[in-house]
Protein backbone atom coordinates (compact mmCIF):
# COMPACT_ATOMS: atom_id res chain seq x y z
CA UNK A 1 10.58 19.37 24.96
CA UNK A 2 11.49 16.88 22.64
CA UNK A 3 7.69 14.67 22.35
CA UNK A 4 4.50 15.55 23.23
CA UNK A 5 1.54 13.36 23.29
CA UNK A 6 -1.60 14.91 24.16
CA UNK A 7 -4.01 11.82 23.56
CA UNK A 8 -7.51 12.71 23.76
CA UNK A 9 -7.02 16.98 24.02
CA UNK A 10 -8.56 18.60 20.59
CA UNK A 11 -6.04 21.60 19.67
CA UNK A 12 -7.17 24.61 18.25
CA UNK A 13 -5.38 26.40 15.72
CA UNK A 14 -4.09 28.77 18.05
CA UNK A 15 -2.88 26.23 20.40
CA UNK A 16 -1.15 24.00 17.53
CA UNK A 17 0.50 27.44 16.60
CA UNK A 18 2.52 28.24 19.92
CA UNK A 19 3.01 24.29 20.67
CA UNK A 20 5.15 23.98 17.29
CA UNK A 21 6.92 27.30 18.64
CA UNK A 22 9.11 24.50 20.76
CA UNK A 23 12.44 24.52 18.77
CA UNK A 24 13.12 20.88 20.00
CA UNK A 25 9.73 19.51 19.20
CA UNK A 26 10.41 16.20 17.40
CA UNK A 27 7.65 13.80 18.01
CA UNK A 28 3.62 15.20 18.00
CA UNK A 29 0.62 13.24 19.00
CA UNK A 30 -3.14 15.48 18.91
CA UNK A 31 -6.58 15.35 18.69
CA UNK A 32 -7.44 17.18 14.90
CA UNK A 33 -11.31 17.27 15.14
CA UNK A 34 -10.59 21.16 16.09
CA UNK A 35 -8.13 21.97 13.70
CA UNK A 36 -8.82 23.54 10.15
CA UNK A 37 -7.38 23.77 6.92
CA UNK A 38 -5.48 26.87 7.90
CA UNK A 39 -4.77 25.71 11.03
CA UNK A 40 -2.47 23.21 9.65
CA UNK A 41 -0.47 25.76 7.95
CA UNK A 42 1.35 26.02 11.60
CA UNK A 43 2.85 23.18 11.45
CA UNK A 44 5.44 24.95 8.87
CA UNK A 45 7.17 26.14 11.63
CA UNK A 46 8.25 22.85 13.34
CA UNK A 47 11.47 22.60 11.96
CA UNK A 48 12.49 20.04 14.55
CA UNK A 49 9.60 17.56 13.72
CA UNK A 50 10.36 14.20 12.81
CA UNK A 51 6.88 12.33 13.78
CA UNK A 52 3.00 13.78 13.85
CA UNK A 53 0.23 11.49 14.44
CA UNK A 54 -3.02 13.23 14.24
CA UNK A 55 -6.43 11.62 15.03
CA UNK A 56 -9.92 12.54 13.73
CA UNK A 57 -9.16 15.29 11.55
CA UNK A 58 -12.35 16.68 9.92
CA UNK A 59 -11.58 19.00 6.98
CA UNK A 60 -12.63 19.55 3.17
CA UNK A 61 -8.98 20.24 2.05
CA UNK A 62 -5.55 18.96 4.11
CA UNK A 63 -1.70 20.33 2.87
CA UNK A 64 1.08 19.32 5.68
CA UNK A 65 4.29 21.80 4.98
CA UNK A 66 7.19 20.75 6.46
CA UNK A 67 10.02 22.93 7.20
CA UNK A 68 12.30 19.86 8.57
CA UNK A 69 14.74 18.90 5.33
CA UNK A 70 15.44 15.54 6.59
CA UNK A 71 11.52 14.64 6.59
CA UNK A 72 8.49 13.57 8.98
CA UNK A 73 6.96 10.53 9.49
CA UNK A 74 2.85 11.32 9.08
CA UNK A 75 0.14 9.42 10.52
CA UNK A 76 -3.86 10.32 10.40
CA UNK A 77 -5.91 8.32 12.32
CA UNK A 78 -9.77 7.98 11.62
CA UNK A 79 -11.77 11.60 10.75
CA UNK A 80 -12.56 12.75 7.13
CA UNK A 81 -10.24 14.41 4.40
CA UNK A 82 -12.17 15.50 1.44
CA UNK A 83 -8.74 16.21 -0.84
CA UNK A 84 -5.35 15.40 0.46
CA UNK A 85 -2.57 16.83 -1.59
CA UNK A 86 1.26 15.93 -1.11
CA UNK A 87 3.87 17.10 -3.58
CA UNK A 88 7.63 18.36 -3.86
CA UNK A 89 7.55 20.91 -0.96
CA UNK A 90 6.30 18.44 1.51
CA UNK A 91 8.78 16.48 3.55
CA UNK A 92 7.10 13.48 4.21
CA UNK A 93 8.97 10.33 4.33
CA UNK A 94 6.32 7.61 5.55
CA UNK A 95 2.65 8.12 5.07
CA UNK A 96 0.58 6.42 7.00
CA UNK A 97 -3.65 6.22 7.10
CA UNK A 98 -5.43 4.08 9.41
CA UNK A 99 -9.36 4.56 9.50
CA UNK A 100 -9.95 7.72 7.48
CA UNK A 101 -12.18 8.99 4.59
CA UNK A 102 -10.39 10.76 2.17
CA UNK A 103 -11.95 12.16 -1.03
CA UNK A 104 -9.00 12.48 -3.14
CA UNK A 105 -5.70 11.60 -2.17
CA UNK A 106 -2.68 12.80 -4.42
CA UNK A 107 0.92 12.30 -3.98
CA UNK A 108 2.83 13.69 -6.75
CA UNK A 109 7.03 14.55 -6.50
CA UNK A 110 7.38 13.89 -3.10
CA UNK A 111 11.25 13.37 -3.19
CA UNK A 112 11.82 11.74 0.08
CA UNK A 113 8.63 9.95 0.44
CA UNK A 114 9.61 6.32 0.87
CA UNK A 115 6.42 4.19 1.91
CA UNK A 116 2.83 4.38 1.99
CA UNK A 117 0.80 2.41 4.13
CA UNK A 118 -3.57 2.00 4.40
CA UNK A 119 -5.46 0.39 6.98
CA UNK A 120 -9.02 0.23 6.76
CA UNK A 121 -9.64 3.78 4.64
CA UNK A 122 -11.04 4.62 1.89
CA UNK A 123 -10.45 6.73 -0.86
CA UNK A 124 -12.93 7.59 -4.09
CA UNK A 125 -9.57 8.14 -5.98
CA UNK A 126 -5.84 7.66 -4.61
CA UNK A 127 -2.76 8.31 -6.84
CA UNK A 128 0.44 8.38 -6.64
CA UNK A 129 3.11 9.46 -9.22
CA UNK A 130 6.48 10.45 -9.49
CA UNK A 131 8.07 9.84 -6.02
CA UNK A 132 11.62 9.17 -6.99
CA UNK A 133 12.38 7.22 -3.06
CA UNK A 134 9.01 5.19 -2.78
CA UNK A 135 10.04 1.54 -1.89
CA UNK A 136 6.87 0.28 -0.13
CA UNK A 137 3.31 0.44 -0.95
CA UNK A 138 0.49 -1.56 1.54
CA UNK A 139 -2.87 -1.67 1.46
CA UNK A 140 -4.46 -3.50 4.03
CA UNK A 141 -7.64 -4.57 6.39
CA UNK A 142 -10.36 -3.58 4.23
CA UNK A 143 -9.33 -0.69 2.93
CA UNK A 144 -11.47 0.53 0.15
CA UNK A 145 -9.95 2.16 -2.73
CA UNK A 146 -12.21 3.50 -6.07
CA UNK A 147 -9.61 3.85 -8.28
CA UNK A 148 -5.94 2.98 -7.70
CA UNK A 149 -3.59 5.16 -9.83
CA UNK A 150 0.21 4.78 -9.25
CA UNK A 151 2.60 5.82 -12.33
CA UNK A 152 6.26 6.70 -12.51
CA UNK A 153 8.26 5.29 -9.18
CA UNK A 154 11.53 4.08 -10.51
CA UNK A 155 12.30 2.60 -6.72
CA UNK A 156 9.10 0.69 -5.67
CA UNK A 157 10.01 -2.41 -4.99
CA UNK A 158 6.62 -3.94 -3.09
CA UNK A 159 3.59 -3.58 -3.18
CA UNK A 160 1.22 -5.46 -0.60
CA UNK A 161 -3.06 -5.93 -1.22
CA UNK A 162 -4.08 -8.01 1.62
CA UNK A 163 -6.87 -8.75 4.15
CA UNK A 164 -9.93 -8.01 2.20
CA UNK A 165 -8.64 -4.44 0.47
CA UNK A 166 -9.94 -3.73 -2.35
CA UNK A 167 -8.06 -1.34 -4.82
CA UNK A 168 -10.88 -0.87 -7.43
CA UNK A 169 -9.79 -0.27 -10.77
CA UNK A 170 -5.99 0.14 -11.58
CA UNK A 171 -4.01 2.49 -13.14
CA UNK A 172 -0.45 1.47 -13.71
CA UNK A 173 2.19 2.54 -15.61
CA UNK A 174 6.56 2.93 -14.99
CA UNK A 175 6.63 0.70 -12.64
CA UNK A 176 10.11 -1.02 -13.46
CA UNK A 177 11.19 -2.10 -10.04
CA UNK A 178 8.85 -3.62 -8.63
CA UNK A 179 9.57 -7.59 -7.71
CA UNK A 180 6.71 -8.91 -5.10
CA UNK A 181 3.54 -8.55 -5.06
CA UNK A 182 1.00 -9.99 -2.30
CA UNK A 183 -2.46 -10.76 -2.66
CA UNK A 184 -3.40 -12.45 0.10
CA UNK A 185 -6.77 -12.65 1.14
CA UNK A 186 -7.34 -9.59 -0.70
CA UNK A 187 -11.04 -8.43 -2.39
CA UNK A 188 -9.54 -8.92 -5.74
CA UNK A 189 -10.70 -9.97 -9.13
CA UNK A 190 -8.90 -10.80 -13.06
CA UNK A 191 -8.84 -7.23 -13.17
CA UNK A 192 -6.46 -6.83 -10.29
CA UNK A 193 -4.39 -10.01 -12.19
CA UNK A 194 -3.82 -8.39 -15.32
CA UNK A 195 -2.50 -5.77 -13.82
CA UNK A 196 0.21 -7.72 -12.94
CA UNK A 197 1.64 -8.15 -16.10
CA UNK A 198 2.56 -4.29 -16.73
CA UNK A 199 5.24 -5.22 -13.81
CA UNK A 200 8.03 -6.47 -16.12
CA UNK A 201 10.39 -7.21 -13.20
CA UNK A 202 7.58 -9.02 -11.00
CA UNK A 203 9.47 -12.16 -9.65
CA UNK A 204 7.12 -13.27 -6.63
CA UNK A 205 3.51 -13.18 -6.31
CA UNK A 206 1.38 -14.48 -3.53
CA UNK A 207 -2.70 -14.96 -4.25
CA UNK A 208 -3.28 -17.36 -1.39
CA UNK A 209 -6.27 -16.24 1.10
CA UNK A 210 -8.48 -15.30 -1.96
CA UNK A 211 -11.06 -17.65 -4.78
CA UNK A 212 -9.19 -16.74 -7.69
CA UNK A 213 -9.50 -20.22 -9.95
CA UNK A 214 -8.01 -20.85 -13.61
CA UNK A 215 -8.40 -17.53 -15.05
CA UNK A 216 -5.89 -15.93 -12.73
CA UNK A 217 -3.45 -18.83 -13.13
CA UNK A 218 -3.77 -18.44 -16.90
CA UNK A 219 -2.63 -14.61 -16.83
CA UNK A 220 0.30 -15.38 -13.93
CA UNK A 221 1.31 -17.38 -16.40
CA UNK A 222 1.71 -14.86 -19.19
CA UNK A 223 4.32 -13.54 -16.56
CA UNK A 224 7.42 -15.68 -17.55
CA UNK A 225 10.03 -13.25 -14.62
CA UNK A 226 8.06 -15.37 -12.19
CA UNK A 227 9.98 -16.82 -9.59
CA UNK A 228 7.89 -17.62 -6.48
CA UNK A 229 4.04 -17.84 -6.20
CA UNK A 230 1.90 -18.84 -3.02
CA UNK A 231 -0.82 -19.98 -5.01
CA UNK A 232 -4.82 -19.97 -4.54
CA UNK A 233 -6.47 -22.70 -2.56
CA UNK A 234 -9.39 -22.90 -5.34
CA UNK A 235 -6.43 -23.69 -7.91
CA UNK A 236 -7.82 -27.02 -9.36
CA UNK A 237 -5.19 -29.36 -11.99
CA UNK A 238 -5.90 -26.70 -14.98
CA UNK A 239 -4.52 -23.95 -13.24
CA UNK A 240 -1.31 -26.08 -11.75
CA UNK A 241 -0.79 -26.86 -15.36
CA UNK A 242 -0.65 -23.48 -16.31
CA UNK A 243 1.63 -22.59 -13.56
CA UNK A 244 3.61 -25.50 -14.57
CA UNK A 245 4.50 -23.17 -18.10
CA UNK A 246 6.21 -20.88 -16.43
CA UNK A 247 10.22 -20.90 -17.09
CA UNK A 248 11.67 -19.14 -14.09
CA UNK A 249 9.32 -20.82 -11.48
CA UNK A 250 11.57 -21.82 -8.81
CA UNK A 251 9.09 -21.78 -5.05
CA UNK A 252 5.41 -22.89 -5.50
CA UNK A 253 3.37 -23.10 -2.59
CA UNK A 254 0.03 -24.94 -2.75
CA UNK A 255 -3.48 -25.56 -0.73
CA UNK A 256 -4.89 -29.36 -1.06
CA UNK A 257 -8.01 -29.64 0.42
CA UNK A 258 -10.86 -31.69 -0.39
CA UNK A 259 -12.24 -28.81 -2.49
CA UNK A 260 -9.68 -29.35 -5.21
CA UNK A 261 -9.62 -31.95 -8.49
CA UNK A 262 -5.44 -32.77 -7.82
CA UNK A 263 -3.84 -34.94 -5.61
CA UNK A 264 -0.33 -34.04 -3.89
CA UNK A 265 1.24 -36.84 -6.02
CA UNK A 266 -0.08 -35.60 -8.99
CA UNK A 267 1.14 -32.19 -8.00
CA UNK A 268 4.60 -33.01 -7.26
CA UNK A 269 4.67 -34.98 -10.75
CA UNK A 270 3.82 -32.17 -12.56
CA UNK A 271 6.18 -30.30 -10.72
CA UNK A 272 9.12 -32.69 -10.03
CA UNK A 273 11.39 -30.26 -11.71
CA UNK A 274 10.84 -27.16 -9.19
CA UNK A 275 13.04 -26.33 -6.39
CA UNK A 276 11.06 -25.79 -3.74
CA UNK A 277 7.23 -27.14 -3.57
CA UNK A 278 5.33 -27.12 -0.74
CA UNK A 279 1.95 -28.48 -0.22
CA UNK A 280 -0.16 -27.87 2.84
């Protein structure tokens, strides 16, 4: 037995223990609204495991031990987690949380942890630190975050806010890779701009979807690595001039609309120097 999906079923803890005695078991799909916290302990003994997807897990504390070296892909669908705890001895290489509470949510050494991805969750505090592999961060569909804390990941490289998540207040610090950033349509504020400029290798940012207006074009450009920037559609000429500062700015993409105090013309005037400018 290779995969085993049992949709709907809730497993016990003594039914989750003799399922993961299958030495071939690579791919797991349950029901968690049974399960405890020591119930999870189990899944230790999956050695084969390369995928678990568990739905409506309902517990105060959650640790997933993985005995598989080459790491497990972990999903958690809807259900409550009051503290979620990741760290070195946990072989998780993608996590993934789509429609769950969590109280606390800390990632810390994971060394083969690569990407982290939220769909409308929340979290009163989620942080993530020292994971030496982690490329990809997304946060996305109204996910609500308290406060956003990720420090130390030498490898992340993107990092994706978009469709009305908010990550309340930000923490960041060591962050030396990272290149893009997207915004779009996110629940953001100045806040989550001047965050932006602890990123000193940020070369594309994209703050379309959202109301941001002069203020944020003022601190993108204090950012003079910028590159590429889809730009806000309540942008009005102040805020094109500020963008029009930066150095590096190669790709601008822009929103005309009758809301706005610029005219296309004027626009590609004051950029008649840039690459690539498009104006929809």
């Amino acid at each position: 037995m290779v995969a085993l999906d049992l949709g709907d079923a809730a497993v016990t803890d003594s039914q989750l223990e003799s399922i993961v005695r299958a030495p071939k078991l690579q791919q797991l799909t349950l029901n968690g609204s049974e399960l405890t916290e020591e119930g999870l302990s189990a899944l230790a003994a999956a050695s084969a495991m390369s995928r678990l997807t568990i739905t409506d897990l309902d517990v105060d504390q959650a640790n997933f031990r993985f005995s598989n070296a080459s790491g497990v892909d972990l999903l958690l669908t809807g259900g409550r987690i009051g503290s979620l705890e990741l760290g070195a001895d946990d072989a998780v290489t993608t996590l993934s949380l789509q429609g769950i509470d969590i109280g606390e949510l800390t990632v810390r050494d994971c060394n083969v942890l690569s990407s982290i991805s939220l769909l409308e969750m929340t979290a009163d505090t989620l942080m993530v630190e020292s994971c030496p592999q982690l490329e990809s961060f997304f946060c996305g569909y109204e996910s609500k975050i308290s406060t956003l804390q990720l420090r130390n990941l030498p490898r992340l490289y993107l990092m994706t806010i978009q469709e009305r998540a908010n990550p309340g207040e930000l923490d960041w610090s060591k962050l030396p890779a990272v290149r893009r950033v997207s915004y779009w349509a996110a629940d953001i504020d100045e806040r989550h701009m001047r965050a932006l400029t602890q990123l000193p290798g940020l070369v594309s940012v994209d703050v379309s979807g959202t109301d941001l207006g002069e203020e944020a074009a003022a601190i993108l450009a204090q950012i003079p690595t910028l590159q590429q920037i889809s730009a806000s559609g309540s942008f009005q000429l102040a805020a094109l001039e500020w963008l029009a500062s930066l150095p590096e700015l190669r790709s601008l993409k822009l929103y005309h609309h009758d809301g706005v105090d610029w005219t296309p013309e004027q626009a590609r005037q004051l950029f008649d120097h840039m690459r690539e400018l498009t104006i929809f």
